[in-house]
PDB file of N, CA and C in Angstrom:
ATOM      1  N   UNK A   1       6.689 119.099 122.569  1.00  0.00           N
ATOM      2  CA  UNK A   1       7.412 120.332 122.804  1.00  0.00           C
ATOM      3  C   UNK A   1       8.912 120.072 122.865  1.00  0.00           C
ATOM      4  N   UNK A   2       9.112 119.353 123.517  1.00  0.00           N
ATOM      5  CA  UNK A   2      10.790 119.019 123.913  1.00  0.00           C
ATOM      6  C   UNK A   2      11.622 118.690 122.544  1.00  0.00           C
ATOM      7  N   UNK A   3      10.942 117.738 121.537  1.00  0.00           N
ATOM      8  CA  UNK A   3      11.266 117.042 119.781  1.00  0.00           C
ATOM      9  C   UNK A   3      11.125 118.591 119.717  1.00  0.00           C
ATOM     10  N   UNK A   4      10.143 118.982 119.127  1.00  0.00           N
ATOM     11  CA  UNK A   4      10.810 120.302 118.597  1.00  0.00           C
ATOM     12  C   UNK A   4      12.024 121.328 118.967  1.00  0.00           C
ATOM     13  N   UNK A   5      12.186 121.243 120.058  1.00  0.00           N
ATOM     14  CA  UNK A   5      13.456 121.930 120.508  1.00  0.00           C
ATOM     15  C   UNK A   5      14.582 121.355 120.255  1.00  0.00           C
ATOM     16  N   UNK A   6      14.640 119.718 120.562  1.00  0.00           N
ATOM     17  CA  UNK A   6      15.881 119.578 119.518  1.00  0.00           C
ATOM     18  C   UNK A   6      15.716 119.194 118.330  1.00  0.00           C
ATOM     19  N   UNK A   7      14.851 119.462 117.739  1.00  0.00           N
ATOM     20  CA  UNK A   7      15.373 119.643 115.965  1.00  0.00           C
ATOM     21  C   UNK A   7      15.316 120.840 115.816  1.00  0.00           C
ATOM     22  N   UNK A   8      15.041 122.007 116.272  1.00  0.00           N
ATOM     23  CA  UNK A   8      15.416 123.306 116.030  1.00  0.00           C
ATOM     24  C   UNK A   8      17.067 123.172 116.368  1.00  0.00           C
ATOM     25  N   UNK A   9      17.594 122.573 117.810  1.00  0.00           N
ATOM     26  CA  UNK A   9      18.717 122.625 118.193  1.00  0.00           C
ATOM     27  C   UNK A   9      19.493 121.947 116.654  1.00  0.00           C
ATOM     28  N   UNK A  10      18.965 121.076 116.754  1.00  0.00           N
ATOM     29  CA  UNK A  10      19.709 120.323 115.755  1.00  0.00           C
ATOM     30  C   UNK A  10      19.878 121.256 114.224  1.00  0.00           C
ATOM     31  N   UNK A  11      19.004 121.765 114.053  1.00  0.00           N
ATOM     32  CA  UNK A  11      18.800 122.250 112.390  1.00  0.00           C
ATOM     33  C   UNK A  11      20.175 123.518 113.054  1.00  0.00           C
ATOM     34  N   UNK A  12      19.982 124.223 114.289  1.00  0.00           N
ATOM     35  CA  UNK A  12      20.877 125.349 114.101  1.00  0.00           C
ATOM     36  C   UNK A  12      22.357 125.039 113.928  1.00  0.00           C
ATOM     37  N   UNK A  13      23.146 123.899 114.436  1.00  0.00           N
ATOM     38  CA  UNK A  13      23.891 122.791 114.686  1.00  0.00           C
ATOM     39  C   UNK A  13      24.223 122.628 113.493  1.00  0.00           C
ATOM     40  N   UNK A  14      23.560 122.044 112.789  1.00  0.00           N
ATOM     41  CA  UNK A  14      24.157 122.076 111.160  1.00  0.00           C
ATOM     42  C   UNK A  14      23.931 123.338 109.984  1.00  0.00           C
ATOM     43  N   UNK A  15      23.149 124.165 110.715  1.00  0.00           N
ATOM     44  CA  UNK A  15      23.885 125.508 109.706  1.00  0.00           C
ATOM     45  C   UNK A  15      24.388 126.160 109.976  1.00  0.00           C
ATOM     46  N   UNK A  16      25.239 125.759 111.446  1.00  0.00           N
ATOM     47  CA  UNK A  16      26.703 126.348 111.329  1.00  0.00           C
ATOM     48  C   UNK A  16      27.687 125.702 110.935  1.00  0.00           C
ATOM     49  N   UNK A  17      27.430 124.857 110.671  1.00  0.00           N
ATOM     50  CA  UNK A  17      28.210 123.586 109.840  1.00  0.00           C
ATOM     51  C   UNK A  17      28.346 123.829 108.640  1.00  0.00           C
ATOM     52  N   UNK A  18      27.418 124.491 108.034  1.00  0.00           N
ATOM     53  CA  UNK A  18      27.189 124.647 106.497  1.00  0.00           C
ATOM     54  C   UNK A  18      28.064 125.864 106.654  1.00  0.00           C
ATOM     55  N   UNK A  19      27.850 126.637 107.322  1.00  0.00           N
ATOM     56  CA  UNK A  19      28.223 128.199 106.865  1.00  0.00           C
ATOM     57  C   UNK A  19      30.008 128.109 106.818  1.00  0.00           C
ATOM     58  N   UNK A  20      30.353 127.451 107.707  1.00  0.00           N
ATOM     59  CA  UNK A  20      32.262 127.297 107.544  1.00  0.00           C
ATOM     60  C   UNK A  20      32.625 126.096 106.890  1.00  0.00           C
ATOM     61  N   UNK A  21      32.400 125.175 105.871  1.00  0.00           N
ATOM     62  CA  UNK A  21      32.411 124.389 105.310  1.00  0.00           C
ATOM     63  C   UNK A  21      33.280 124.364 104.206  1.00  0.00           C
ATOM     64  N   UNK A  22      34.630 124.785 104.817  1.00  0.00           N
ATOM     65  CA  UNK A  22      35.474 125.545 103.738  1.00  0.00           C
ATOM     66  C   UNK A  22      36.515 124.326 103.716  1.00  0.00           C
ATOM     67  N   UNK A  23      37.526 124.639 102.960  1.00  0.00           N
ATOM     68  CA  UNK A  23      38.443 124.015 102.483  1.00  0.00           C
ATOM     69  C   UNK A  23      39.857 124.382 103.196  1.00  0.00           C
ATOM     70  N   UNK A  24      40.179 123.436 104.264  1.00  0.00           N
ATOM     71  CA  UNK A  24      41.924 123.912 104.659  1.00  0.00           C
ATOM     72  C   UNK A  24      43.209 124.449 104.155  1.00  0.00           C
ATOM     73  N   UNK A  25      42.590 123.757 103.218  1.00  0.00           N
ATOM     74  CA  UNK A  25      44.518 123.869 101.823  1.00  0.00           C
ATOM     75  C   UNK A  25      43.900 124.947 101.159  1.00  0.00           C
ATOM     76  N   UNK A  26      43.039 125.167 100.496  1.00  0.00           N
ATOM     77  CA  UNK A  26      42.771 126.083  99.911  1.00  0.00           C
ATOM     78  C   UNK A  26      42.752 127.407 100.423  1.00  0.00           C
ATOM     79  N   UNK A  27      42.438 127.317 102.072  1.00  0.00           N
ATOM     80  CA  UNK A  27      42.258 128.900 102.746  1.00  0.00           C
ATOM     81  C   UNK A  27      43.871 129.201 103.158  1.00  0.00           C
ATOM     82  N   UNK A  28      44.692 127.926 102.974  1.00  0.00           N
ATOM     83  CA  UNK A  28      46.130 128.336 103.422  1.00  0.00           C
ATOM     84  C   UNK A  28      46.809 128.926 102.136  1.00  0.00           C
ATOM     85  N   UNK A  29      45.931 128.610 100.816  1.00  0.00           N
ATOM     86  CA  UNK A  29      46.809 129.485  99.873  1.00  0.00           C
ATOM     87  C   UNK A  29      46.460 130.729  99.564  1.00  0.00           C
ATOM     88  N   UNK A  30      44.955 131.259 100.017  1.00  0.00           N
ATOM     89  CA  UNK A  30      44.135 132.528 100.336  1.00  0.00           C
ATOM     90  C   UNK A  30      44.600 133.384 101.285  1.00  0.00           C
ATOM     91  N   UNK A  31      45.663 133.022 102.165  1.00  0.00           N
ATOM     92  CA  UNK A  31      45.886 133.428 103.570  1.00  0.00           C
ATOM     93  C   UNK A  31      46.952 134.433 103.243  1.00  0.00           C
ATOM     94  N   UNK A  32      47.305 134.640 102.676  1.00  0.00           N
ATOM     95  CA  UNK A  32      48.739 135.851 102.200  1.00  0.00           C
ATOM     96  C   UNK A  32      48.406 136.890 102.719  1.00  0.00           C
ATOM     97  N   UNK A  33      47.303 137.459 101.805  1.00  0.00           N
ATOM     98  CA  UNK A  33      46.809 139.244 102.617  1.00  0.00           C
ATOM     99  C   UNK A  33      46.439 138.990 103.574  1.00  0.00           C
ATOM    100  N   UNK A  34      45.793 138.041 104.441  1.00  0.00           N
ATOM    101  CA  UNK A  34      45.600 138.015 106.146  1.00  0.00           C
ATOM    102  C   UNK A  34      46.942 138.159 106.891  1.00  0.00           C
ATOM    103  N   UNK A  35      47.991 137.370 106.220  1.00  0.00           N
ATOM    104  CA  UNK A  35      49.258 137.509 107.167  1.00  0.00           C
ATOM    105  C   UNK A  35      49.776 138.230 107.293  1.00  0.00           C
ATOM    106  N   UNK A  36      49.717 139.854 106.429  1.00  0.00           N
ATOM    107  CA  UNK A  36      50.047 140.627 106.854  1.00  0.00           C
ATOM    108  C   UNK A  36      49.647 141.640 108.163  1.00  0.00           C
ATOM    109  N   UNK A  37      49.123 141.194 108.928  1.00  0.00           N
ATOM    110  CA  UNK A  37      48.276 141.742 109.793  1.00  0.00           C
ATOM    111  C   UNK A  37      48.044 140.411 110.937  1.00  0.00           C
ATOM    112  N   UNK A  38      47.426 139.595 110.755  1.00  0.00           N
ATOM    113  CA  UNK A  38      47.507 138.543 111.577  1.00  0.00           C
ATOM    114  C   UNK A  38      48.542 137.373 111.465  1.00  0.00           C
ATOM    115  N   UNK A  39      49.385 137.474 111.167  1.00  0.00           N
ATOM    116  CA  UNK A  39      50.656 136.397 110.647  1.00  0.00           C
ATOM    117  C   UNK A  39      50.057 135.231 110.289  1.00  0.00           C
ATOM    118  N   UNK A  40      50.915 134.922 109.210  1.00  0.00           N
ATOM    119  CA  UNK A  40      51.186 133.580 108.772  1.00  0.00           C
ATOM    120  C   UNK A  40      49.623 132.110 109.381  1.00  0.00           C
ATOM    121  N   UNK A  41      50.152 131.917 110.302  1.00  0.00           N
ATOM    122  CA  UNK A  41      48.880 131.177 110.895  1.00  0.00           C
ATOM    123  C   UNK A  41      47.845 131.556 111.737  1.00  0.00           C
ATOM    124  N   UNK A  42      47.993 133.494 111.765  1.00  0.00           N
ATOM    125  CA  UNK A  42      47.314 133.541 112.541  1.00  0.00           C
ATOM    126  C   UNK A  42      47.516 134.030 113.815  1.00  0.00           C
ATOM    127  N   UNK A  43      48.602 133.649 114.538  1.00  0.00           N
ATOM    128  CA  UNK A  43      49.210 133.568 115.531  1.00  0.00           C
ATOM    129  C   UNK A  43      49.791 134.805 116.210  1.00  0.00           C
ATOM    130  N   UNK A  44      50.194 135.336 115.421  1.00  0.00           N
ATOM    131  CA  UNK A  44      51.722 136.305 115.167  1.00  0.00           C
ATOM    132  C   UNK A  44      50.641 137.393 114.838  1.00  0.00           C
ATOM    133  N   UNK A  45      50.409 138.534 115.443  1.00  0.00           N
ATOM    134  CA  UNK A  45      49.978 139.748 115.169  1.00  0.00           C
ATOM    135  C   UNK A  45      51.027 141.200 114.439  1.00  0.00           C
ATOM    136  N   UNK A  46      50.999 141.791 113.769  1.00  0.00           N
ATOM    137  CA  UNK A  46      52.327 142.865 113.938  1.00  0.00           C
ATOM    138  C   UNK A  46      52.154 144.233 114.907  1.00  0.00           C
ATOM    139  N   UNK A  47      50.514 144.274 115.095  1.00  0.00           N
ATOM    140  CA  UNK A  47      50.517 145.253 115.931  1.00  0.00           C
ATOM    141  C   UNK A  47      49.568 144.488 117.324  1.00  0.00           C
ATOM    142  N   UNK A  48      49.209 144.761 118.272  1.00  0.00           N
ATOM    143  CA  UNK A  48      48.164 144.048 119.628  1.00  0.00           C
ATOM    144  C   UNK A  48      46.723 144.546 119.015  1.00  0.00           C
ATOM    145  N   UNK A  49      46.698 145.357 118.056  1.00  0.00           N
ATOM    146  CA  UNK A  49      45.359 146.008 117.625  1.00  0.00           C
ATOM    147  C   UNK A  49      44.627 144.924 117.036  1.00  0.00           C
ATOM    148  N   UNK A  50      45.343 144.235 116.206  1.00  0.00           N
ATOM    149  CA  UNK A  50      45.197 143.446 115.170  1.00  0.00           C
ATOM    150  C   UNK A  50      44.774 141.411 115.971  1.00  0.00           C
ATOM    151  N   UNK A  51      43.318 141.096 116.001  1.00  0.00           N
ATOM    152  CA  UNK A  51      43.045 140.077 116.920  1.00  0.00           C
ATOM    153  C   UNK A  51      44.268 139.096 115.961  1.00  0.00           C
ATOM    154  N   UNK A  52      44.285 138.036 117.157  1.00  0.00           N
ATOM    155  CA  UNK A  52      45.070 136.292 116.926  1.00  0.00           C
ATOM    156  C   UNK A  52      43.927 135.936 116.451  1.00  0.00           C
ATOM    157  N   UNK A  53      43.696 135.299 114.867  1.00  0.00           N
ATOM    158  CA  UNK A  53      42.546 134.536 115.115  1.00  0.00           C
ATOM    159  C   UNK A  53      42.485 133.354 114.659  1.00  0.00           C
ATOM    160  N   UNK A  54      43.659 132.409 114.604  1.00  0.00           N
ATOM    161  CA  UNK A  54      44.159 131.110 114.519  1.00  0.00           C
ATOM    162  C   UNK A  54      43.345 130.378 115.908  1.00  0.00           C
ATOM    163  N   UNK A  55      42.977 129.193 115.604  1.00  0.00           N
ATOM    164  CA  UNK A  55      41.895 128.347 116.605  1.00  0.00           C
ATOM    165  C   UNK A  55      40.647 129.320 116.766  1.00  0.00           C
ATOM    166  N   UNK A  56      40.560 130.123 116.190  1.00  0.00           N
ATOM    167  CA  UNK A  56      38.600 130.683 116.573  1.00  0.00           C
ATOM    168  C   UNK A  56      38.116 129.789 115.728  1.00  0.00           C
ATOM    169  N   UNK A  57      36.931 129.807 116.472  1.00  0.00           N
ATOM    170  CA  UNK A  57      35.617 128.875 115.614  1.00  0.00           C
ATOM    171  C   UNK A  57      35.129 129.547 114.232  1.00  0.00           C
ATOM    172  N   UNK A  58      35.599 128.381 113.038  1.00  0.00           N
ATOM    173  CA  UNK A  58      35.276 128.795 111.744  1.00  0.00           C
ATOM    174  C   UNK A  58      34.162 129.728 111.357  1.00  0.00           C
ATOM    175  N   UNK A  59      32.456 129.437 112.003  1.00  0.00           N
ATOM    176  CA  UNK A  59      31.742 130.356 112.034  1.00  0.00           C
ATOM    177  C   UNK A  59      32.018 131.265 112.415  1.00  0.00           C
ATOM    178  N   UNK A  60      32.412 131.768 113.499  1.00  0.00           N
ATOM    179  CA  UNK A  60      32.641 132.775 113.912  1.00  0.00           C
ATOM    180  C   UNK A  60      33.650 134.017 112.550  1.00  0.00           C
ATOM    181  N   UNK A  61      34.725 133.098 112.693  1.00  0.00           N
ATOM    182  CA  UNK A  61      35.136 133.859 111.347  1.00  0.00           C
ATOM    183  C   UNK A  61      34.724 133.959 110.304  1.00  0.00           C
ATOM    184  N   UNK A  62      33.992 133.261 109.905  1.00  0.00           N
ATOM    185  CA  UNK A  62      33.349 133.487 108.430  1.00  0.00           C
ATOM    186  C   UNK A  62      32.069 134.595 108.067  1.00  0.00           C
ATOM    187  N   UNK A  63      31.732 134.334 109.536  1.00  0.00           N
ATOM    188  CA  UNK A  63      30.072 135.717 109.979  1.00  0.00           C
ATOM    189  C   UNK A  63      30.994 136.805 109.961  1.00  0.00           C
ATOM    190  N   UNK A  64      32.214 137.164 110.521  1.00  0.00           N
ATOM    191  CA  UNK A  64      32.938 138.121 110.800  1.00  0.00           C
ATOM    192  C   UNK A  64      33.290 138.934 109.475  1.00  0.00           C
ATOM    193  N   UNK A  65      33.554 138.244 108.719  1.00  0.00           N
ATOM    194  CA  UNK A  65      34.356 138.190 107.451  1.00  0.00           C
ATOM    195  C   UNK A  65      33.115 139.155 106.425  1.00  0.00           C
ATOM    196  N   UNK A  66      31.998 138.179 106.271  1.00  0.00           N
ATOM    197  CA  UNK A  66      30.768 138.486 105.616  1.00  0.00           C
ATOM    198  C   UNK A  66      30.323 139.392 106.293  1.00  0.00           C
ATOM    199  N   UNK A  67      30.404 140.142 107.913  1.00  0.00           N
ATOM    200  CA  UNK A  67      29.698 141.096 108.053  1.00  0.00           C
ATOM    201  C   UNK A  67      30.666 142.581 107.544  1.00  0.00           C
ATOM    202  N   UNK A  68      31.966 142.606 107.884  1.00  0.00           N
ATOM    203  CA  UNK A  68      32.951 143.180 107.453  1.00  0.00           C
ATOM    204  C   UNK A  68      32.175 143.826 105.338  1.00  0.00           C
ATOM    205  N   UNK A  69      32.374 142.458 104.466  1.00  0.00           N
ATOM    206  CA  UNK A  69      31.631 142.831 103.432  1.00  0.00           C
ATOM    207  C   UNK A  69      30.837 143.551 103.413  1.00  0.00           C
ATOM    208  N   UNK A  70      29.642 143.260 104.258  1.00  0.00           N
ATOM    209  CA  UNK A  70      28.602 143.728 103.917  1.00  0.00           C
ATOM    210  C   UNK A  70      28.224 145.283 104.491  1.00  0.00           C
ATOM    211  N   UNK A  71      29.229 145.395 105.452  1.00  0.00           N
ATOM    212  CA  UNK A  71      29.286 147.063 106.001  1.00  0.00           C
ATOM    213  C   UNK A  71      28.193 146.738 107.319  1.00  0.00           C
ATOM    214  N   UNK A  72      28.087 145.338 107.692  1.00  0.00           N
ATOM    215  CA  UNK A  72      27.198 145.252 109.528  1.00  0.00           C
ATOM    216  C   UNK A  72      28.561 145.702 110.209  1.00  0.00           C
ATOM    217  N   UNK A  73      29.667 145.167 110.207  1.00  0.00           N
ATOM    218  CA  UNK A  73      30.455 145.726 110.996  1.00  0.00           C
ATOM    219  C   UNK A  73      31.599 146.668 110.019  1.00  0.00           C
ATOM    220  N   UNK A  74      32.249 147.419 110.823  1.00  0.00           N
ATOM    221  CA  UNK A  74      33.046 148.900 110.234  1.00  0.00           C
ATOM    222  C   UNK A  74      34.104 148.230 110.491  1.00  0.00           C
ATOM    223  N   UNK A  75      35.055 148.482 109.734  1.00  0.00           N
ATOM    224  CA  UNK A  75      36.640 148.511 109.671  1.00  0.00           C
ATOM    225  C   UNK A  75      36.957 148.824 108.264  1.00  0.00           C
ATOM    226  N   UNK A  76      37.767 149.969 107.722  1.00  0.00           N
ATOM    227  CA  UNK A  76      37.759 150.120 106.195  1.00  0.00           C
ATOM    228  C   UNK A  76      39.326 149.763 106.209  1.00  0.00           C
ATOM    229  N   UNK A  77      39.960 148.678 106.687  1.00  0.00           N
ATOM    230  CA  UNK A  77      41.087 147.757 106.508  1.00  0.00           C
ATOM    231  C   UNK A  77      39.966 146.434 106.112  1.00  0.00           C
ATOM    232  N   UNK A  78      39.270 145.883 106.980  1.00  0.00           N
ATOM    233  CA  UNK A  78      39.459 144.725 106.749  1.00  0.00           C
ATOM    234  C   UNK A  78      37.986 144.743 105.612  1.00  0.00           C
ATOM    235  N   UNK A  79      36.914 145.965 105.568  1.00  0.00           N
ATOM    236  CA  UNK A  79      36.142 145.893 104.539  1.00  0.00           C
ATOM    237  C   UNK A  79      37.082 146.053 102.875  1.00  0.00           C
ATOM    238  N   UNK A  80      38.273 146.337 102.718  1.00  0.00           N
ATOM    239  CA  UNK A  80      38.804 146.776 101.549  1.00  0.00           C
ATOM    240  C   UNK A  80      39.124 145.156 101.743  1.00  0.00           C
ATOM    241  N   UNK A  81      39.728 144.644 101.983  1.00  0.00           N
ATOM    242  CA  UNK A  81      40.385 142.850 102.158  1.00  0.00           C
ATOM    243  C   UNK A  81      39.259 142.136 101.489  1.00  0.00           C
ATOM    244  N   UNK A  82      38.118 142.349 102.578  1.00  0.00           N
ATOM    245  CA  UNK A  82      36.719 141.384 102.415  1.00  0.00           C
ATOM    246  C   UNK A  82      36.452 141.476 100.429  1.00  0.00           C
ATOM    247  N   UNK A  83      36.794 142.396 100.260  1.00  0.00           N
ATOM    248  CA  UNK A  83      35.561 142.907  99.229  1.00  0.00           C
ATOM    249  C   UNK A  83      35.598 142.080  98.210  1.00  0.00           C
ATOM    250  N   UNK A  84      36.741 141.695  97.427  1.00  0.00           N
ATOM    251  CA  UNK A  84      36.482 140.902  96.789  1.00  0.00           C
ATOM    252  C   UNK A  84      36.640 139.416  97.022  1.00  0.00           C
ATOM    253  N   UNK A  85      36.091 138.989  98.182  1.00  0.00           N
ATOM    254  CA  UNK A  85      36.402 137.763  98.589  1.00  0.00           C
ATOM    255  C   UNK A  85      35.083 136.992  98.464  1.00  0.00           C
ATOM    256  N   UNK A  86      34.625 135.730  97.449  1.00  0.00           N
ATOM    257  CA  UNK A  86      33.675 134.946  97.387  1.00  0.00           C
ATOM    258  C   UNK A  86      33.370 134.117  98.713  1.00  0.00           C
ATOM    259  N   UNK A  87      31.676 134.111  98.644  1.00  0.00           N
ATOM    260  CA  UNK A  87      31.667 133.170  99.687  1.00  0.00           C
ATOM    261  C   UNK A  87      32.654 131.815  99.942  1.00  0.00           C
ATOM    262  N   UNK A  88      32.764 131.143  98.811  1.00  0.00           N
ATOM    263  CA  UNK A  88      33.901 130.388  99.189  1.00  0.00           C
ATOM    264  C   UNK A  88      35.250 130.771  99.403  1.00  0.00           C
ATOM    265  N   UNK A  89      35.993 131.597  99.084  1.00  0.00           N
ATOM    266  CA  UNK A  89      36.912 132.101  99.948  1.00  0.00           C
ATOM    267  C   UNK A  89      37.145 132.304 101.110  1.00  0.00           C
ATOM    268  N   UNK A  90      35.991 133.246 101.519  1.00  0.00           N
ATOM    269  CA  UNK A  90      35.552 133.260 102.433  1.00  0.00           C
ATOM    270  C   UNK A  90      35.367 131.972 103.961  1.00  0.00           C
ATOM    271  N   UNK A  91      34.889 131.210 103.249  1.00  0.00           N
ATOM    272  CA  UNK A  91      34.483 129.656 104.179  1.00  0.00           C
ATOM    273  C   UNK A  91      36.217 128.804 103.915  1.00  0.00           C
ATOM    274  N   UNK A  92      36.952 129.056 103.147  1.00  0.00           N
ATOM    275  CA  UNK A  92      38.078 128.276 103.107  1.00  0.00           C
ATOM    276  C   UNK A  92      38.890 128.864 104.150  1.00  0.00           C
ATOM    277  N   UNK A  93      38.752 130.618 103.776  1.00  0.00           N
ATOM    278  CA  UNK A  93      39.683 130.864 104.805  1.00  0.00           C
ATOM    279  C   UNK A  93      39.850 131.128 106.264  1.00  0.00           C
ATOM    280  N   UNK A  94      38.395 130.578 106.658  1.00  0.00           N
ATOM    281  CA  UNK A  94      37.974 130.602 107.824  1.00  0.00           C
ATOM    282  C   UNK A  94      38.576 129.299 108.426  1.00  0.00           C
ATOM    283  N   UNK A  95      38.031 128.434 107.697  1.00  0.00           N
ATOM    284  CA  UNK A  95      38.729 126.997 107.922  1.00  0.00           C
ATOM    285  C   UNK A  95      39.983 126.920 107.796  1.00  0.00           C
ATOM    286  N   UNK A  96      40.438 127.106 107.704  1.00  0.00           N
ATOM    287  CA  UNK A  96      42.412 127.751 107.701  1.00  0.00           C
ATOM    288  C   UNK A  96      42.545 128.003 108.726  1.00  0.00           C
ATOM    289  N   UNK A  97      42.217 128.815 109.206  1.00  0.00           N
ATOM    290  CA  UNK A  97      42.268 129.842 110.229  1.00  0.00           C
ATOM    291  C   UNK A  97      41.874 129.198 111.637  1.00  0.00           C
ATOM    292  N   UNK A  98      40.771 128.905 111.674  1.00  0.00           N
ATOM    293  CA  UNK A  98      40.241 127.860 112.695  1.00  0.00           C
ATOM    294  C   UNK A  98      40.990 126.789 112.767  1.00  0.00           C
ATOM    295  N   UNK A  99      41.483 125.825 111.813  1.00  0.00           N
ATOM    296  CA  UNK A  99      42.624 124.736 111.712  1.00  0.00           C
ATOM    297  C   UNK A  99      43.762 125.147 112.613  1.00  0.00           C
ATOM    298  N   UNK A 100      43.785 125.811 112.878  1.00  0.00           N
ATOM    299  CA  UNK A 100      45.484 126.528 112.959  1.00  0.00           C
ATOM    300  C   UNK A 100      45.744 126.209 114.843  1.00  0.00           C
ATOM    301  N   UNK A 101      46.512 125.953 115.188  1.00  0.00           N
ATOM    302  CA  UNK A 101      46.852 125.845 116.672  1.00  0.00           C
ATOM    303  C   UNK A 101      47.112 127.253 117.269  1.00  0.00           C
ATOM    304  N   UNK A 102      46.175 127.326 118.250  1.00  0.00           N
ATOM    305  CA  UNK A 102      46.256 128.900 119.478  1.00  0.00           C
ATOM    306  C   UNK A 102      45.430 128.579 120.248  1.00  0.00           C
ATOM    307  N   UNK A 103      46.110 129.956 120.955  1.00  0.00           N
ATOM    308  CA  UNK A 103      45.968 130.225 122.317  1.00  0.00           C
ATOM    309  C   UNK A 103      45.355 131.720 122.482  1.00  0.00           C
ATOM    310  N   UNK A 104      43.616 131.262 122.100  1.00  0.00           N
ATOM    311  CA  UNK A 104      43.089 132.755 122.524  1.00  0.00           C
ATOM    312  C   UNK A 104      43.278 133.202 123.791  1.00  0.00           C
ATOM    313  N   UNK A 105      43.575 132.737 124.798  1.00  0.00           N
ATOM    314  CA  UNK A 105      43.457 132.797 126.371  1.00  0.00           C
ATOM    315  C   UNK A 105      44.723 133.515 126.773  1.00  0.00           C
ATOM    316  N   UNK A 106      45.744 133.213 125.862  1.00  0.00           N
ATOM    317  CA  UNK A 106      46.779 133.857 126.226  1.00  0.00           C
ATOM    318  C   UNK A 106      47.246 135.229 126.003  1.00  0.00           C
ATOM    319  N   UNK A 107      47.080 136.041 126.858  1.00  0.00           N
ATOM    320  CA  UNK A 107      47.465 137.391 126.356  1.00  0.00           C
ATOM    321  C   UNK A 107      48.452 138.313 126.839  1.00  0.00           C
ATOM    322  N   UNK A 108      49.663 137.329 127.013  1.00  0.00           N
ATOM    323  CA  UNK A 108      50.870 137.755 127.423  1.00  0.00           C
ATOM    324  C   UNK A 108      51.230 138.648 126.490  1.00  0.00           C
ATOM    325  N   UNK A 109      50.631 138.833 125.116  1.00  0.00           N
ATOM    326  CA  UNK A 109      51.281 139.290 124.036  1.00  0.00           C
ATOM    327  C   UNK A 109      50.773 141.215 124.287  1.00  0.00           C
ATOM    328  N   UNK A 110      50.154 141.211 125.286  1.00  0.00           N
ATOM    329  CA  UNK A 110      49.487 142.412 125.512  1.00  0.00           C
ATOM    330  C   UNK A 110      50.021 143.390 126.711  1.00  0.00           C
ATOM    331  N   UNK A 111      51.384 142.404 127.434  1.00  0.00           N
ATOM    332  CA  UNK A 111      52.183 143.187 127.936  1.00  0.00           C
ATOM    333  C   UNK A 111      53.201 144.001 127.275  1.00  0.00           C
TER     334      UNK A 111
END
């Protein structure tokens, strides 16, 4: 009982590994239409509406990204962005993004 739980642990472990398995340099030259809205690295928002999402966990952004596509989650800003974005785009520019130095914790930016 216990072996099976961690190779389930384990198998889930590496397909989140698989799923953001993107390319750094490549999601930093993909990153243009994100910066208008989340700046440059991420960092830099232009409005507080708009999340920081420089240092989030690559999965996280990349599920985000693909659910956006696929119409699981609503936003018709960031579903018009998504749309023509390949899964690998997608996984590069997550990894970009995740690469990037922040401070989700900080939300001085919300005074």
């Amino acid at each position: 009982m216990t072996i099976r739980m961690l190779l389930a642990l384990a198998a889930l472990t590496f397909a989140g590994t698989a799923l953001a398995a993107g390319n750094v340099e490549n999601g930093q030259r993909k990153s243009q239409t994100c910066a208008a809205c989340h700046g440059v690295d991420g960092n830099k928002t232009i409005d507080p509406q708009y999340p920081r999402i420089a240092g989030q966990y690559a999965d996280y952004l990349a599920k985000s990204m693909q659910d956006y596509k696929s119409g699981v989650r609503k936003n018709p800003i960031m579903a018009g962005i998504v749309a023509p974005l390949s899964k690998e785009d997608i996984e590069d520019l997550a990894a970009y993004f995740a690469a990037q130095k922040g401070d989700l914790t900080d939300l001085s930016h919300l005074k």
